[in-house]
Protein backbone atom coordinates (compact mmCIF):
# COMPACT_ATOMS: atom_id res chain seq x y z
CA UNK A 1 94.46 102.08 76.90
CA UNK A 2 95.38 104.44 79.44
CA UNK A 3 98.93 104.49 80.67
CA UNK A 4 99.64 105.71 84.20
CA UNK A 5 103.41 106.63 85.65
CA UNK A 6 103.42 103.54 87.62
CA UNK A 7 102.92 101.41 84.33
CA UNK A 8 105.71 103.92 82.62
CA UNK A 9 107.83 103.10 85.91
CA UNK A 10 107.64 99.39 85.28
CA UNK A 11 108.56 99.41 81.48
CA UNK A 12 111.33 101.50 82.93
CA UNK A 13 112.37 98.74 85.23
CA UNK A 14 112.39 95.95 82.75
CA UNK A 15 114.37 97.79 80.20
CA UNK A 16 116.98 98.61 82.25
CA UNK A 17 116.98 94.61 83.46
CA UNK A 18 117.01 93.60 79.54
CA UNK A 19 119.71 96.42 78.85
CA UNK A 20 122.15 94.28 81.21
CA UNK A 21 121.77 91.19 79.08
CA UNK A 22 121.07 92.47 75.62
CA UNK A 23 122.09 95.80 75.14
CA UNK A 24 121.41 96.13 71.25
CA UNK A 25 118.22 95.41 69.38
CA UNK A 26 117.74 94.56 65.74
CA UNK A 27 115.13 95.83 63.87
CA UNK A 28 114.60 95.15 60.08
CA UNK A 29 118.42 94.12 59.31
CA UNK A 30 119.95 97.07 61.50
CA UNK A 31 120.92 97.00 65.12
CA UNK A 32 120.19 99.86 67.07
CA UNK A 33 120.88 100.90 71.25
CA UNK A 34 118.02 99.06 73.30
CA UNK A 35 117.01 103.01 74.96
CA UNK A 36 117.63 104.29 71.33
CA UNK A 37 114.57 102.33 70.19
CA UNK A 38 112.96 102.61 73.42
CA UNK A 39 113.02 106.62 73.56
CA UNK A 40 111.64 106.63 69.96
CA UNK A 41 108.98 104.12 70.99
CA UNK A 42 108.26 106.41 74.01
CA UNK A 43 108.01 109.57 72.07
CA UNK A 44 105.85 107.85 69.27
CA UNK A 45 103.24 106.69 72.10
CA UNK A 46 103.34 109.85 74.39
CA UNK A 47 102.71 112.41 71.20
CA UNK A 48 99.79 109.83 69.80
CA UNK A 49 98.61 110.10 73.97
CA UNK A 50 98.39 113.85 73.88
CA UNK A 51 96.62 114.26 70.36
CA UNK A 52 94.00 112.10 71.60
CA UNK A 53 94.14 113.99 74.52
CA UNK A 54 93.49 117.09 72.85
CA UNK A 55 90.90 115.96 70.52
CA UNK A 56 88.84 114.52 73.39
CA UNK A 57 89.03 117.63 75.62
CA UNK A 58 87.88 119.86 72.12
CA UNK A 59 85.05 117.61 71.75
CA UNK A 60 83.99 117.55 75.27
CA UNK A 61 84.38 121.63 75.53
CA UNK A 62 82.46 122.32 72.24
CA UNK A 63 79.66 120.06 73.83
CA UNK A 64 79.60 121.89 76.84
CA UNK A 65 79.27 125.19 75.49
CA UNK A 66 77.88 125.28 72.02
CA UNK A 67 78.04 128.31 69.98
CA UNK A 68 74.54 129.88 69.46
């Protein structure tokens, strides 16, 4: 699943429209800041992004030049 700015834009848009009327979030018996678990969610997602990222691009430059 490939996640553009414009997608990232949108989430934007309807957290900040759910912050207004819900401004905490519970999650497993603690509450936490609705951006608090937001950023971590963020973070989480953009560092699995760039691994795959990173692995793809290896794999497609070891295929494209091979080591004799």
């Amino acid at each position: 699943m490939k996640v553009s700015p414009t997608e990232l834009r949108i989430l934007l848009a309807i957290g900040n429209i759910a912050l207004f009327y819900c401004p905490m979030v519970q999650l497993a018996g603690s509450t936490y800041r609705l951006y608090d678990v937001g950023g971590a969610a963020a973070v989480t997602c953009l560092a699995l992004m760039l691994i795959a990222a990173v692995v793809r691009h290896t794999v497609q430059l070891y295929r494209a030049e091979r080591l004799p």
